[in-house]
C-alpha atoms as a PDB file:
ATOM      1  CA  UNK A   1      47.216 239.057 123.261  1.00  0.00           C
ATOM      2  CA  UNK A   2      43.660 240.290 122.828  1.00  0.00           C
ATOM      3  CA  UNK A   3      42.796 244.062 123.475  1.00  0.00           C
ATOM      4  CA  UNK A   4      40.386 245.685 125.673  1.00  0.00           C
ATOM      5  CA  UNK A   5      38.455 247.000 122.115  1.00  0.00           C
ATOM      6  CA  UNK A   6      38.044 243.599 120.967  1.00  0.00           C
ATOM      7  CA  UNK A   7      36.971 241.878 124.418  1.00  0.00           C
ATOM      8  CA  UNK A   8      34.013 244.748 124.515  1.00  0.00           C
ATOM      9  CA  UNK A   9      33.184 243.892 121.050  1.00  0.00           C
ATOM     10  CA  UNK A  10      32.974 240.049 121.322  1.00  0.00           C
ATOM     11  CA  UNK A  11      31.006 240.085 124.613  1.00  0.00           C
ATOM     12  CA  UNK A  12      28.703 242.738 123.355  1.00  0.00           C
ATOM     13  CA  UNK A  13      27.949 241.237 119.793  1.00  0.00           C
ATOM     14  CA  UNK A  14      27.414 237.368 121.323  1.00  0.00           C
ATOM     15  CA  UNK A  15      25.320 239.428 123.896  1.00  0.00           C
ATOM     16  CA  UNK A  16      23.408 240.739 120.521  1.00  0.00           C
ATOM     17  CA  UNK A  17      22.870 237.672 119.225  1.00  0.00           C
ATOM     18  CA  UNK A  18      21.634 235.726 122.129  1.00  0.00           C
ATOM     19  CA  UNK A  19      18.904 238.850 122.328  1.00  0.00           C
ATOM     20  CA  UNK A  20      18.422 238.466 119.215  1.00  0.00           C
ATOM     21  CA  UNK A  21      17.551 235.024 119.147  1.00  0.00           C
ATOM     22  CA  UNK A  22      15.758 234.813 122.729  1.00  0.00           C
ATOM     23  CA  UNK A  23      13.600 238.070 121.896  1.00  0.00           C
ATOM     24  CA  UNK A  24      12.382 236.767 118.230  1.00  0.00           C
ATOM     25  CA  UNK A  25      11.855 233.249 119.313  1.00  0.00           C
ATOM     26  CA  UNK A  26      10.465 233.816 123.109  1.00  0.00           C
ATOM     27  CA  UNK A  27       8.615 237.113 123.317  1.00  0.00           C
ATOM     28  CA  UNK A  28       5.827 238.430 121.104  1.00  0.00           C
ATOM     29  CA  UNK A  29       8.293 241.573 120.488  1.00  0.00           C
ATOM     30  CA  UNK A  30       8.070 243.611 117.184  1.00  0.00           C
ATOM     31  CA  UNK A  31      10.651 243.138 114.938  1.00  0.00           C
ATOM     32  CA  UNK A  32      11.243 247.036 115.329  1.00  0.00           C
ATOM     33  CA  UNK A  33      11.071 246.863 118.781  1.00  0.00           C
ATOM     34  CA  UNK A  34      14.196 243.313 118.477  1.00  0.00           C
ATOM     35  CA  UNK A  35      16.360 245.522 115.858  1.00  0.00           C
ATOM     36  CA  UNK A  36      16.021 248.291 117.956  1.00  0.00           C
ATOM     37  CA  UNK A  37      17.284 246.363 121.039  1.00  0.00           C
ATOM     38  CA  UNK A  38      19.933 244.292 119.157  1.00  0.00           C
ATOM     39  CA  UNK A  39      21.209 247.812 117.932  1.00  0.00           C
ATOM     40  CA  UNK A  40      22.101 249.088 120.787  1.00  0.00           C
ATOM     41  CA  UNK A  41      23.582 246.551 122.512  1.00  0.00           C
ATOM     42  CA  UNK A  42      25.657 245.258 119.533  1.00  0.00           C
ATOM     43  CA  UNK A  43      26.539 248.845 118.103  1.00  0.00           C
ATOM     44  CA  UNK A  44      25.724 251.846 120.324  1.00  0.00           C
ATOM     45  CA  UNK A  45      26.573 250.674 124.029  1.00  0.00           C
ATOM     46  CA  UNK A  46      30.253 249.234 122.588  1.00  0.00           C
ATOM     47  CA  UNK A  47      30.988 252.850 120.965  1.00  0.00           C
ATOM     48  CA  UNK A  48      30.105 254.860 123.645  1.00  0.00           C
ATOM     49  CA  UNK A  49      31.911 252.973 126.130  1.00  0.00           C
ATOM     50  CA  UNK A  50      35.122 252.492 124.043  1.00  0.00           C
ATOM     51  CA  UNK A  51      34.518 256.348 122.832  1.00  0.00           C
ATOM     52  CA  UNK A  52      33.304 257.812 126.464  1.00  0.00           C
ATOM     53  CA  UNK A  53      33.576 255.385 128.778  1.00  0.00           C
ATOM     54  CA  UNK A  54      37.414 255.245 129.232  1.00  0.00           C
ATOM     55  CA  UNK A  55      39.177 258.061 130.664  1.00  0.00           C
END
């Protein structure tokens, strides 16, 4: 049986890695600017929902 936790965390890190590669390969981004993005969808926005987000 898979959790909630690790559903959130496997949609949100593939959803990291897609940006990751769309955003380096198909945008003239800064690398900042693709971390910065890739951070908080892969990191912050799965802690504060699993944190905050449930009741």
């Amino acid at each position: 049986m898979v959790s909630e936790e690790n559903k959130v965390v496997a949609v949100t890190a593939t959803t990291a890695l897609v940006l990751l590669v769309g955003l380096s390969a198909y945008t003239d981004l800064s690398s900042g600017v693709v971390a910065g993005v890739v951070f908080v969808v892969g990191i912050l926005l799965p802690q504060v929902y699993l944190n905050y987000g449930r009741a």
